[in-house]
Protein backbone atom coordinates (compact mmCIF):
# COMPACT_ATOMS: atom_id res chain seq x y z
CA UNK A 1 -62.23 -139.17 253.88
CA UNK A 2 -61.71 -135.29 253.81
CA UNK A 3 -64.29 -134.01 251.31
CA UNK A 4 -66.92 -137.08 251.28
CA UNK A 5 -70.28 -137.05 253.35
CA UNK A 6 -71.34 -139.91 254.96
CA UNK A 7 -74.53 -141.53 253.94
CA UNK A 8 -74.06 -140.06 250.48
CA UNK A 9 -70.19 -140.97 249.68
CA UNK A 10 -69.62 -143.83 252.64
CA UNK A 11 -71.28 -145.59 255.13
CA UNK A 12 -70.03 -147.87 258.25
CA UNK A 13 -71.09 -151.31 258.47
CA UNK A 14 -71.35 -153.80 261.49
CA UNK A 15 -68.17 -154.46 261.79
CA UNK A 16 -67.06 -150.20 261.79
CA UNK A 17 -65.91 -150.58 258.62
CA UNK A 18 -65.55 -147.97 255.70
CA UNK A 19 -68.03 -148.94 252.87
CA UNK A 20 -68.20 -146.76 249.84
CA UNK A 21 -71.59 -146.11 247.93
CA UNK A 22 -72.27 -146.37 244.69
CA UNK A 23 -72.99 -142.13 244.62
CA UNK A 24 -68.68 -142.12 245.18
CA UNK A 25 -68.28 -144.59 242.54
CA UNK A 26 -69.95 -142.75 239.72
CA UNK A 27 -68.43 -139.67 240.95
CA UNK A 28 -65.05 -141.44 240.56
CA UNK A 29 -65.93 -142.58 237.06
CA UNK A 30 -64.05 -146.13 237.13
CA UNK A 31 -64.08 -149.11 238.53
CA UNK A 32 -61.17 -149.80 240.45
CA UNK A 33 -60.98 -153.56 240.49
CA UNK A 34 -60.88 -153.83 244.37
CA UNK A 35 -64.62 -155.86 243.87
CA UNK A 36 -66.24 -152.67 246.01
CA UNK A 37 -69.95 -153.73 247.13
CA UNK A 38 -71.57 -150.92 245.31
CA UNK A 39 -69.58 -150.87 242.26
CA UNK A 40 -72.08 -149.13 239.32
CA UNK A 41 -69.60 -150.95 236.88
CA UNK A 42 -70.51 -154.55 236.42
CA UNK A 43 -66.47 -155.23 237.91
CA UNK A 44 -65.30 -154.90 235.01
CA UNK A 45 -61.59 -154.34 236.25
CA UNK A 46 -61.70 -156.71 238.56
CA UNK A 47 -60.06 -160.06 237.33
CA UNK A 48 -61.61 -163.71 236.48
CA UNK A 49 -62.47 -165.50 238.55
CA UNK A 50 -63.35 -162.99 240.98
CA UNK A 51 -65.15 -160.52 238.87
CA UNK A 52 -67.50 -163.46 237.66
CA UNK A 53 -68.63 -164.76 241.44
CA UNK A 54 -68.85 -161.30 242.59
CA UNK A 55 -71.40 -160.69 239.56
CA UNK A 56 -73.22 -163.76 240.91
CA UNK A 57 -73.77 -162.68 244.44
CA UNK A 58 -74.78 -159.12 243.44
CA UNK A 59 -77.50 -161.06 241.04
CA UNK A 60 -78.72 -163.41 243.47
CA UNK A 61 -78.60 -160.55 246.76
CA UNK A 62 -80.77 -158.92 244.14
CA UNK A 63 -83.14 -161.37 243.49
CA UNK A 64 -83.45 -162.09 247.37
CA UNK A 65 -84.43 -158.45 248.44
């Protein structure tokens, strides 16, 4: 964590766990393929058939808010 903020790299959820933002994302410049909440890249390293459900849940959690 040595070098990111919190609030603008990472956040803690309910459960006091590590979430990153999608600020640290675009900073990294790739999506890792670990299916990261915020990820700015569509999950496009992250393998069928995960990658296409996770791109349904971010659509519909969009929809709903």
């Amino acid at each position: 964590m040595k070098g990111l903020t919190e609030g603008t790299h990472f956040y803690y959820n309910e459960e006091g766990l590590v979430v990153l933002t999608e600020a640290y994302h675009l900073e990294k410049g790739y999506c890792c393929g670990n299916g990261c909440k915020h990820c700015p890249y569509d999950f496009e390293s992250v393998p069928e058939p995960r990658r296409s459900q996770l791109q349904k849940e971010k659509e519909s959690s969009q929809i709903n808010s």
